[in-house]
PDB file of N, CA and C in Angstrom:
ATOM      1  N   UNK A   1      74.140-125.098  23.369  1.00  0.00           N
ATOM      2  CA  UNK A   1      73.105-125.910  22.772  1.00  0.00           C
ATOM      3  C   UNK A   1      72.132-125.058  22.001  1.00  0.00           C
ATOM      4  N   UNK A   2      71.710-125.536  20.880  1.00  0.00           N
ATOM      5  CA  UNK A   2      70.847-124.790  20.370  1.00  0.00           C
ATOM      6  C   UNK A   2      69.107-125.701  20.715  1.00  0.00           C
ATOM      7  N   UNK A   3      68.078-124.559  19.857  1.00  0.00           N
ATOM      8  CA  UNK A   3      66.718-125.038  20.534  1.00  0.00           C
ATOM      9  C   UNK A   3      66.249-126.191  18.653  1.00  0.00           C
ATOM     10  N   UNK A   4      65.594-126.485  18.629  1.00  0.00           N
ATOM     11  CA  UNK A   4      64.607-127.705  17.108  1.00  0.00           C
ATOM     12  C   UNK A   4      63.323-126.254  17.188  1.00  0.00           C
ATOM     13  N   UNK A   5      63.638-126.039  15.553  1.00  0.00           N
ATOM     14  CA  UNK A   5      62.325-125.556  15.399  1.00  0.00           C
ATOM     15  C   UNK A   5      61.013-126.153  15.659  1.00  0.00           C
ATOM     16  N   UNK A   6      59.781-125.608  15.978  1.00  0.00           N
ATOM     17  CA  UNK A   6      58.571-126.513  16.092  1.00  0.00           C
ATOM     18  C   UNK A   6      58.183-127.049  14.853  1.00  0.00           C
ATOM     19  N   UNK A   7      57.888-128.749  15.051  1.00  0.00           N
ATOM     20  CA  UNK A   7      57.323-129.824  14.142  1.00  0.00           C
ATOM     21  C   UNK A   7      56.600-129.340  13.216  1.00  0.00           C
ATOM     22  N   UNK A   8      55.193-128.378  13.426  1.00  0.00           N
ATOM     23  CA  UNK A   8      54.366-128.099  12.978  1.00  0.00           C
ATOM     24  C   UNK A   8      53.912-126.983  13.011  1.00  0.00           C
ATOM     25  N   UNK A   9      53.381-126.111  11.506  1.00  0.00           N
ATOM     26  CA  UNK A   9      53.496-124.878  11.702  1.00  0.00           C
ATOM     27  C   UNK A   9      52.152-124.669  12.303  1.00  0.00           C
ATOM     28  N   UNK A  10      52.439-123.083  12.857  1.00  0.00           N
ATOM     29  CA  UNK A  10      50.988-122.985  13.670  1.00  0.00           C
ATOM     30  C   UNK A  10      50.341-122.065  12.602  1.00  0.00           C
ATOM     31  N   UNK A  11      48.986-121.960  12.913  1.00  0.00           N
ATOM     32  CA  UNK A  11      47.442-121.805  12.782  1.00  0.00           C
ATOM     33  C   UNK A  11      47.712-122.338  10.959  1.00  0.00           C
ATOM     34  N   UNK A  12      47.601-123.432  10.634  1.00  0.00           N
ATOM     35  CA  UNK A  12      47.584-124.047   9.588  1.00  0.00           C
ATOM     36  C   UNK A  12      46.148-124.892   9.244  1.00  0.00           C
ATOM     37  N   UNK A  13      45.938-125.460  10.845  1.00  0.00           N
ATOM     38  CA  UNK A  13      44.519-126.204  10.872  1.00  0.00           C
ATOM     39  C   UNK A  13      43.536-125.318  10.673  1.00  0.00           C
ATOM     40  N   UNK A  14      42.394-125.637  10.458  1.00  0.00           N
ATOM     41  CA  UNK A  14      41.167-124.467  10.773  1.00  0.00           C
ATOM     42  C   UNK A  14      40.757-124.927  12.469  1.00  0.00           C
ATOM     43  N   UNK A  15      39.855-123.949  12.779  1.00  0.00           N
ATOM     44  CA  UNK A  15      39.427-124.163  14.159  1.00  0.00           C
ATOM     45  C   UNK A  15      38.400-125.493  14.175  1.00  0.00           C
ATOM     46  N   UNK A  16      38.524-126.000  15.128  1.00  0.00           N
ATOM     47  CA  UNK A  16      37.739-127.292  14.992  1.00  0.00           C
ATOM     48  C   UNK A  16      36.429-127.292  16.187  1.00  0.00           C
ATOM     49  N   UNK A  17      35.283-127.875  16.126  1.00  0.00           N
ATOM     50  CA  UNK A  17      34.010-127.210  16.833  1.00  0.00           C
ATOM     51  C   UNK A  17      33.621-128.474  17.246  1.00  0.00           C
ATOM     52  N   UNK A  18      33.778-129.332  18.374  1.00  0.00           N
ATOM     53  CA  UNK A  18      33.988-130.628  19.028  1.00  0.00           C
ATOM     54  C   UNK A  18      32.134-130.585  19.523  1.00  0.00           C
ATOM     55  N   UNK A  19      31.473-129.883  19.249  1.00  0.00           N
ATOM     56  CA  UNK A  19      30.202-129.640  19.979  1.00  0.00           C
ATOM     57  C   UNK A  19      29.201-129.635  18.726  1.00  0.00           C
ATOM     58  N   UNK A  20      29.615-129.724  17.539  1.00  0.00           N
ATOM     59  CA  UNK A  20      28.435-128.966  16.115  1.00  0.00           C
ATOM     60  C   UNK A  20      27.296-130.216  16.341  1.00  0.00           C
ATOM     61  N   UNK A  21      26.505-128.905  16.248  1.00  0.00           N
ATOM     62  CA  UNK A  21      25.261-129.476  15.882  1.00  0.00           C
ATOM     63  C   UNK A  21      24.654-129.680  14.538  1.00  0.00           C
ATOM     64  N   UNK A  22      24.054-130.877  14.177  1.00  0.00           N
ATOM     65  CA  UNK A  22      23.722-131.822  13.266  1.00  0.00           C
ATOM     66  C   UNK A  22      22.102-131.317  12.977  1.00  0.00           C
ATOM     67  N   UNK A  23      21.606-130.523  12.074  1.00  0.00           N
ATOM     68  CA  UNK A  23      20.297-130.200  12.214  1.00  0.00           C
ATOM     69  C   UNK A  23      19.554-130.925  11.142  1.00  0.00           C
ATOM     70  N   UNK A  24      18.241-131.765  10.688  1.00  0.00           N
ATOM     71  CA  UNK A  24      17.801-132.784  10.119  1.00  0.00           C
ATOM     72  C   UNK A  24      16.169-132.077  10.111  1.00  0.00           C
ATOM     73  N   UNK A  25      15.579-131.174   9.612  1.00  0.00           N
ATOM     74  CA  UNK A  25      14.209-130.644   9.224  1.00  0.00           C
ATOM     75  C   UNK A  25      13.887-129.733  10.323  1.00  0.00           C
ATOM     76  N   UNK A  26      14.975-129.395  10.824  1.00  0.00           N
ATOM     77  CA  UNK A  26      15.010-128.016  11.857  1.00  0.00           C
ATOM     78  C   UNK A  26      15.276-128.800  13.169  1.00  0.00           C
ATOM     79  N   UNK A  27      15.394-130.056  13.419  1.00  0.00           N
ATOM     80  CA  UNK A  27      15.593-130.290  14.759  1.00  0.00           C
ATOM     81  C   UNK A  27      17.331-130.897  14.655  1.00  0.00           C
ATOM     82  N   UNK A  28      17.676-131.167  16.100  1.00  0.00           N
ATOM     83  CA  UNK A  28      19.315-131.338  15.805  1.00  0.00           C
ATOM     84  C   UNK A  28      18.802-132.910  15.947  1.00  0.00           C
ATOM     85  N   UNK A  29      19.473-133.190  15.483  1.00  0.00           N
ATOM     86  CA  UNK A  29      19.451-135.076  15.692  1.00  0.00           C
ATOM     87  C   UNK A  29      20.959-135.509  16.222  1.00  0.00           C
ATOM     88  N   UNK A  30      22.142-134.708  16.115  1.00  0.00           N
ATOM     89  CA  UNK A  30      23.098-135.150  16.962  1.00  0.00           C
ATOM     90  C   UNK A  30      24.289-134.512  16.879  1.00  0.00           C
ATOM     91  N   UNK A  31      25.027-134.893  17.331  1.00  0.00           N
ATOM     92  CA  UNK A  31      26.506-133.797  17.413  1.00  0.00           C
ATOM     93  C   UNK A  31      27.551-134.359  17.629  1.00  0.00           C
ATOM     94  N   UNK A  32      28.367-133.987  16.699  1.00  0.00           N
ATOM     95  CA  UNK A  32      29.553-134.392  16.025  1.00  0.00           C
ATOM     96  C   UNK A  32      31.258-132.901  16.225  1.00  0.00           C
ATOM     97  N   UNK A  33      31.767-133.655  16.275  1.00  0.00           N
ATOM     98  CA  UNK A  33      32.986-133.092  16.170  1.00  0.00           C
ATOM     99  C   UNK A  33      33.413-132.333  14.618  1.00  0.00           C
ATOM    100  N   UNK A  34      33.784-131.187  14.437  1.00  0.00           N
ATOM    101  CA  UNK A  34      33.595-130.782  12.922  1.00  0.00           C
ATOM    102  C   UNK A  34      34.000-129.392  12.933  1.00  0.00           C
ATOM    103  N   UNK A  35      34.580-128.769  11.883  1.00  0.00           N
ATOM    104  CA  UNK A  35      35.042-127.715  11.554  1.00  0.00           C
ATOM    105  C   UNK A  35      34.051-126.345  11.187  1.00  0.00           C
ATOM    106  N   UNK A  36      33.334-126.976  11.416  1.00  0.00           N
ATOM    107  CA  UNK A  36      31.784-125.614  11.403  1.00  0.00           C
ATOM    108  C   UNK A  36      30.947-125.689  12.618  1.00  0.00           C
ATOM    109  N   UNK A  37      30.303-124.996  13.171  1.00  0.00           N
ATOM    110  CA  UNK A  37      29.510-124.878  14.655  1.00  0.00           C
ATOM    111  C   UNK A  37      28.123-125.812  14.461  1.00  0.00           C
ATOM    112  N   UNK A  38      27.586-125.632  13.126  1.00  0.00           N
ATOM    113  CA  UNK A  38      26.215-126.383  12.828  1.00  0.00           C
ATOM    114  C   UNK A  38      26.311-127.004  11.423  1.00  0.00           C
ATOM    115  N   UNK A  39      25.628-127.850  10.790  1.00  0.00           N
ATOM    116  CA  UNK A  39      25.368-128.288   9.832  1.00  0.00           C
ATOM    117  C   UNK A  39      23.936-128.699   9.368  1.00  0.00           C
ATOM    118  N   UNK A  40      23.112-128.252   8.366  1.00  0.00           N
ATOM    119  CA  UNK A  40      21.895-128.858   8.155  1.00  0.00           C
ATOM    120  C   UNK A  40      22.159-129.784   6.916  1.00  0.00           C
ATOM    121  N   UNK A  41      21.417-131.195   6.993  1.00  0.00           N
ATOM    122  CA  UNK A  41      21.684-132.472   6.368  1.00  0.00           C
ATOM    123  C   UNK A  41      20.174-132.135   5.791  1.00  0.00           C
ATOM    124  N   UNK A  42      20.147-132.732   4.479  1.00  0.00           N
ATOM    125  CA  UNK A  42      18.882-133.495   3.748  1.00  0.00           C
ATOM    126  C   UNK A  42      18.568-134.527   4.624  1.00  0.00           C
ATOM    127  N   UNK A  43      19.539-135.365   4.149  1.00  0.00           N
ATOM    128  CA  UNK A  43      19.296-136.930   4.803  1.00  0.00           C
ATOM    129  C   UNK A  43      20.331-137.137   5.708  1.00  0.00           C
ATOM    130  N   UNK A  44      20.185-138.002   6.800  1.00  0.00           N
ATOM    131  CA  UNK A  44      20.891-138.607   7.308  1.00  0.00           C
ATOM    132  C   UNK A  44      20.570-140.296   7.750  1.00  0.00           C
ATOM    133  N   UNK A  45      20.754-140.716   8.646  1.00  0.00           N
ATOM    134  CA  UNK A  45      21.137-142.092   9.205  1.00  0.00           C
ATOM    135  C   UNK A  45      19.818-142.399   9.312  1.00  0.00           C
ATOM    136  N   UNK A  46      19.276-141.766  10.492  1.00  0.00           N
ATOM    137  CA  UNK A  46      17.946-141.422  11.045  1.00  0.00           C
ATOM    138  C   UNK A  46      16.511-142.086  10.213  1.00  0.00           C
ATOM    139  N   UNK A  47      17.067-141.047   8.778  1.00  0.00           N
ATOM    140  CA  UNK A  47      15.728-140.714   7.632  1.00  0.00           C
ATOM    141  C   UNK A  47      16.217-141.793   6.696  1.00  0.00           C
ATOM    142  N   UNK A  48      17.393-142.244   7.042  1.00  0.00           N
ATOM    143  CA  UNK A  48      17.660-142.740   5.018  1.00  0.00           C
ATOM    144  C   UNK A  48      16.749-144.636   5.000  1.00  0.00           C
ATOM    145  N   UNK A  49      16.555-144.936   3.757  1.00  0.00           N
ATOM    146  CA  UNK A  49      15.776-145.744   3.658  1.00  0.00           C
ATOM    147  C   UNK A  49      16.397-147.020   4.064  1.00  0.00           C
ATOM    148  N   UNK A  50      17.392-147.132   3.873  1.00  0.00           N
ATOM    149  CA  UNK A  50      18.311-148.088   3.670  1.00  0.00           C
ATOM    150  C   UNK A  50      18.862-148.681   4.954  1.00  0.00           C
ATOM    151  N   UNK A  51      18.710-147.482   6.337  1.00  0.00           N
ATOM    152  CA  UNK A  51      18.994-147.705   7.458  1.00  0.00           C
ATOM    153  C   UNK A  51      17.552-148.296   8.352  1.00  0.00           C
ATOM    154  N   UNK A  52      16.617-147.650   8.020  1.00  0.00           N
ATOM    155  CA  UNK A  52      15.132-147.637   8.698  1.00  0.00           C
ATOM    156  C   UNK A  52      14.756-148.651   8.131  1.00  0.00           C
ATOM    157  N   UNK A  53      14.668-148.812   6.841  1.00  0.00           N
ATOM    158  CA  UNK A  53      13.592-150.174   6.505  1.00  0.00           C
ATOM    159  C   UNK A  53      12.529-149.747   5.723  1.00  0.00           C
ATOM    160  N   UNK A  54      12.354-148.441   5.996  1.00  0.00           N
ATOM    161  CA  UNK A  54      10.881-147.659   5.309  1.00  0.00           C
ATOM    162  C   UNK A  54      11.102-146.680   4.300  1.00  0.00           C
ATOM    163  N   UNK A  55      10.158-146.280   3.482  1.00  0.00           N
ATOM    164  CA  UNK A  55       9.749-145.735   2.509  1.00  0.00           C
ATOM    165  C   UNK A  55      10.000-144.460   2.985  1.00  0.00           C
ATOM    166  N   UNK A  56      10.718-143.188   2.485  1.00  0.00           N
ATOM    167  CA  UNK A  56      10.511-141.844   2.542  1.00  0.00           C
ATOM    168  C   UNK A  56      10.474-140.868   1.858  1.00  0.00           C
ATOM    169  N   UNK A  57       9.672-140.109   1.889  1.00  0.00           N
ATOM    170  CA  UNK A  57       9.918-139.132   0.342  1.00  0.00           C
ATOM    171  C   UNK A  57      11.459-138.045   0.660  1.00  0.00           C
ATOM    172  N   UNK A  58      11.670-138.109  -0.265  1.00  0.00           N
ATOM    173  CA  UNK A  58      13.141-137.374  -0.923  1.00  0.00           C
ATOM    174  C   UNK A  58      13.054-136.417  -1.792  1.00  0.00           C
ATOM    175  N   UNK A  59      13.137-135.071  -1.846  1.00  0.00           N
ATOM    176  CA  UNK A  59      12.720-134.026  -2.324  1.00  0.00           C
ATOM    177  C   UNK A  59      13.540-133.691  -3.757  1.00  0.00           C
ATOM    178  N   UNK A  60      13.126-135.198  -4.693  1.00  0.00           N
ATOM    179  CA  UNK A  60      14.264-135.221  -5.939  1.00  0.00           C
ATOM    180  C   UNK A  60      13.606-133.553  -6.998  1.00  0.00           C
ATOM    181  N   UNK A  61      12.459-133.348  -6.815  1.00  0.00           N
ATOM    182  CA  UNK A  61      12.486-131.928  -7.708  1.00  0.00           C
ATOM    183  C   UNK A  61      13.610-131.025  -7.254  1.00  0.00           C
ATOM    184  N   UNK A  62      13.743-130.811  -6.168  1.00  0.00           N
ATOM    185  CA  UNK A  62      15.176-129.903  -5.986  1.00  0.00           C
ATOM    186  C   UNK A  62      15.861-130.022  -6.235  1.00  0.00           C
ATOM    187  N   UNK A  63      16.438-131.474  -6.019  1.00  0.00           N
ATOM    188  CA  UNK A  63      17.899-132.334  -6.568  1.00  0.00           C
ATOM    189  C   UNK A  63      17.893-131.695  -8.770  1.00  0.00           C
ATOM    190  N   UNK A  64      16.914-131.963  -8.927  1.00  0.00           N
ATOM    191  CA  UNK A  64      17.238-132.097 -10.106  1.00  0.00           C
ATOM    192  C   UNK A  64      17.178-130.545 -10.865  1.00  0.00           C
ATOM    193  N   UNK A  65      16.298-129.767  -9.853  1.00  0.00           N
ATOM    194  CA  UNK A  65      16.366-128.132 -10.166  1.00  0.00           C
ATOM    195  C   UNK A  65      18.393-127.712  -9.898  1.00  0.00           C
ATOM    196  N   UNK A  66      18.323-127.679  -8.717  1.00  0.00           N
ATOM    197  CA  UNK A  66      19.716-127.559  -9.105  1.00  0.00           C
ATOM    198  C   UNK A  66      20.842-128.171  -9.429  1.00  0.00           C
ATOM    199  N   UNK A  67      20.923-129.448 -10.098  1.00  0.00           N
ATOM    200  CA  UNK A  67      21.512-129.817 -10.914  1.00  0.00           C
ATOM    201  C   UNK A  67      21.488-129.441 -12.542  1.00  0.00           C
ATOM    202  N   UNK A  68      20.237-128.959 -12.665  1.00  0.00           N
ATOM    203  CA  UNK A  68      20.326-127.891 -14.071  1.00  0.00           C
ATOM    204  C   UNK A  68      20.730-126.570 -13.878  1.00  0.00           C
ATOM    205  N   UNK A  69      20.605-126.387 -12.728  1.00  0.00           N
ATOM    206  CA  UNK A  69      21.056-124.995 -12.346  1.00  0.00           C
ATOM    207  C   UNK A  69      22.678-124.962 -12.447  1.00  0.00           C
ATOM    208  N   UNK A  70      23.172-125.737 -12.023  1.00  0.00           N
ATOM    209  CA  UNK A  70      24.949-125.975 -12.067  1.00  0.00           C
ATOM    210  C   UNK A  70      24.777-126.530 -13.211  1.00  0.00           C
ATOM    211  N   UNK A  71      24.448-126.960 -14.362  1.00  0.00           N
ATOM    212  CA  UNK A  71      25.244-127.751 -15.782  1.00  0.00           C
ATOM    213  C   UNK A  71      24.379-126.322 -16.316  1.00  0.00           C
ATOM    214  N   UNK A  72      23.490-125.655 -16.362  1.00  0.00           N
ATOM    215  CA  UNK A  72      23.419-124.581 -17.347  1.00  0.00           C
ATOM    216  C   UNK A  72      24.004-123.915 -18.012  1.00  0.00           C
ATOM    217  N   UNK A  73      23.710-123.451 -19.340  1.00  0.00           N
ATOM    218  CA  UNK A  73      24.547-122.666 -19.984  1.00  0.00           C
ATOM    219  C   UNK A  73      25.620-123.504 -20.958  1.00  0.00           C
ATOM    220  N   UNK A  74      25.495-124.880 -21.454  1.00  0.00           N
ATOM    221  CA  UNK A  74      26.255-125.685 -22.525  1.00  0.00           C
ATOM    222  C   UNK A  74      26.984-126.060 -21.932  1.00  0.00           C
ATOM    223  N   UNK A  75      26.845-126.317 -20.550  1.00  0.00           N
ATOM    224  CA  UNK A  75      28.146-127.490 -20.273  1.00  0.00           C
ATOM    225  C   UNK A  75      29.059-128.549 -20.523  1.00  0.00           C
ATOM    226  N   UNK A  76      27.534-129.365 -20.916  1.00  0.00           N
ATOM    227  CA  UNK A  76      28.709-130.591 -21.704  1.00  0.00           C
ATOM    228  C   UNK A  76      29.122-130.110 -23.056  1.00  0.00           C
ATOM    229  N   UNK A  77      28.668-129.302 -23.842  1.00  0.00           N
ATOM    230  CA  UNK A  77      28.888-128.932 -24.985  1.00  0.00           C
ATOM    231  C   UNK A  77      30.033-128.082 -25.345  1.00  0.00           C
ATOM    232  N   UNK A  78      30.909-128.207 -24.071  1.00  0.00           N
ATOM    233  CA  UNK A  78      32.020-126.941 -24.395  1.00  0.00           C
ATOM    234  C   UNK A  78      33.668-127.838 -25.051  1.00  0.00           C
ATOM    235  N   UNK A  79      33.252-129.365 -25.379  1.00  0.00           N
ATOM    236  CA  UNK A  79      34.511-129.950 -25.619  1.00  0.00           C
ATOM    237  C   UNK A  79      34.415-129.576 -27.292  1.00  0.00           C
ATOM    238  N   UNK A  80      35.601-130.047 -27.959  1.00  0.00           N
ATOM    239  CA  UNK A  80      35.593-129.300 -29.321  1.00  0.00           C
ATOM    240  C   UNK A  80      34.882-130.586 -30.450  1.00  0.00           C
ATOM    241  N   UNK A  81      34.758-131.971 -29.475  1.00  0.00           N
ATOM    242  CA  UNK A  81      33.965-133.099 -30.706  1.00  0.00           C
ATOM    243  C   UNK A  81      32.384-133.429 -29.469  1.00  0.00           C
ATOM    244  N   UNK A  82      32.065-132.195 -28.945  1.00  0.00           N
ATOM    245  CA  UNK A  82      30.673-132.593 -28.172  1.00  0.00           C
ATOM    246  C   UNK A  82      29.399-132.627 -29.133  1.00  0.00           C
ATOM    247  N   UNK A  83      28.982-133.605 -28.899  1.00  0.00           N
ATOM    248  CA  UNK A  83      27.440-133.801 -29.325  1.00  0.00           C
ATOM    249  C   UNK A  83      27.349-134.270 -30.619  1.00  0.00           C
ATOM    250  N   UNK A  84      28.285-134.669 -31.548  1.00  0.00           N
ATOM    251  CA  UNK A  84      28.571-135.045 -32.485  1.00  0.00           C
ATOM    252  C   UNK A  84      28.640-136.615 -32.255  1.00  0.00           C
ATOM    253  N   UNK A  85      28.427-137.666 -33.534  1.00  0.00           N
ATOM    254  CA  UNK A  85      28.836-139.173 -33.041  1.00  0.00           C
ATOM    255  C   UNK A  85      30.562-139.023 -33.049  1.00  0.00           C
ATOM    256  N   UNK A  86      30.957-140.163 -32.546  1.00  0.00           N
ATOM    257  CA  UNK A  86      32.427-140.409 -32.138  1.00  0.00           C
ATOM    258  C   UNK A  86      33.077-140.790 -33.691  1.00  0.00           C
ATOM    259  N   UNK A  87      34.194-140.285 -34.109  1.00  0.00           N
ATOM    260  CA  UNK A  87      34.829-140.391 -35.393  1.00  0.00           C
ATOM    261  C   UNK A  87      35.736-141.517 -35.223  1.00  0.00           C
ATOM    262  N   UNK A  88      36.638-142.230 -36.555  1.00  0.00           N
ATOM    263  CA  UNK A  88      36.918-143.156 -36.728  1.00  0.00           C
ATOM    264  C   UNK A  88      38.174-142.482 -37.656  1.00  0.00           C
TER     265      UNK A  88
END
């Protein structure tokens, strides 16, 4: 008789961290099963407006600092008919 190779190859998964902690303005707010030991969130469940009912400030100057920070340097401008009107 011969032996079936195994189904599935091994160490293919990453390690998985059944304990991570969920950190929300330096405190943990909860813990989740996940492929990293910790995670820090902007927002979550907790804070978001939509879950609570209430008003919260949202730190959109950052949002929008680094979103110029990643499109810098002519991003949209790198196609060969950018910024021009659309031809016919």
């Amino acid at each position: 008789m011969y032996s079936l190779p195994p189904a599935m190859k091994s160490d293919t998964h990453p390690k998985f961290f059944p304990e991570c902690k969920v950190f929300f303005r330096g405190d943990v707010v909860m813990t989740v099963g996940a492929t990293v030991p910790e995670m820090h969130v902007e927002v979550w469940s907790g804070s978001h407006p939509f879950y609570t009912g209430q008003k919260s400030f949202v730190d959109t100057a950052g949002r929008v600092e680094r979103f110029q920070r990643k499109f810098a340097g002519g991003y949209f401008g790198k196609g060969k008919d950018a910024g021009g009107p659309a031809k016919k």
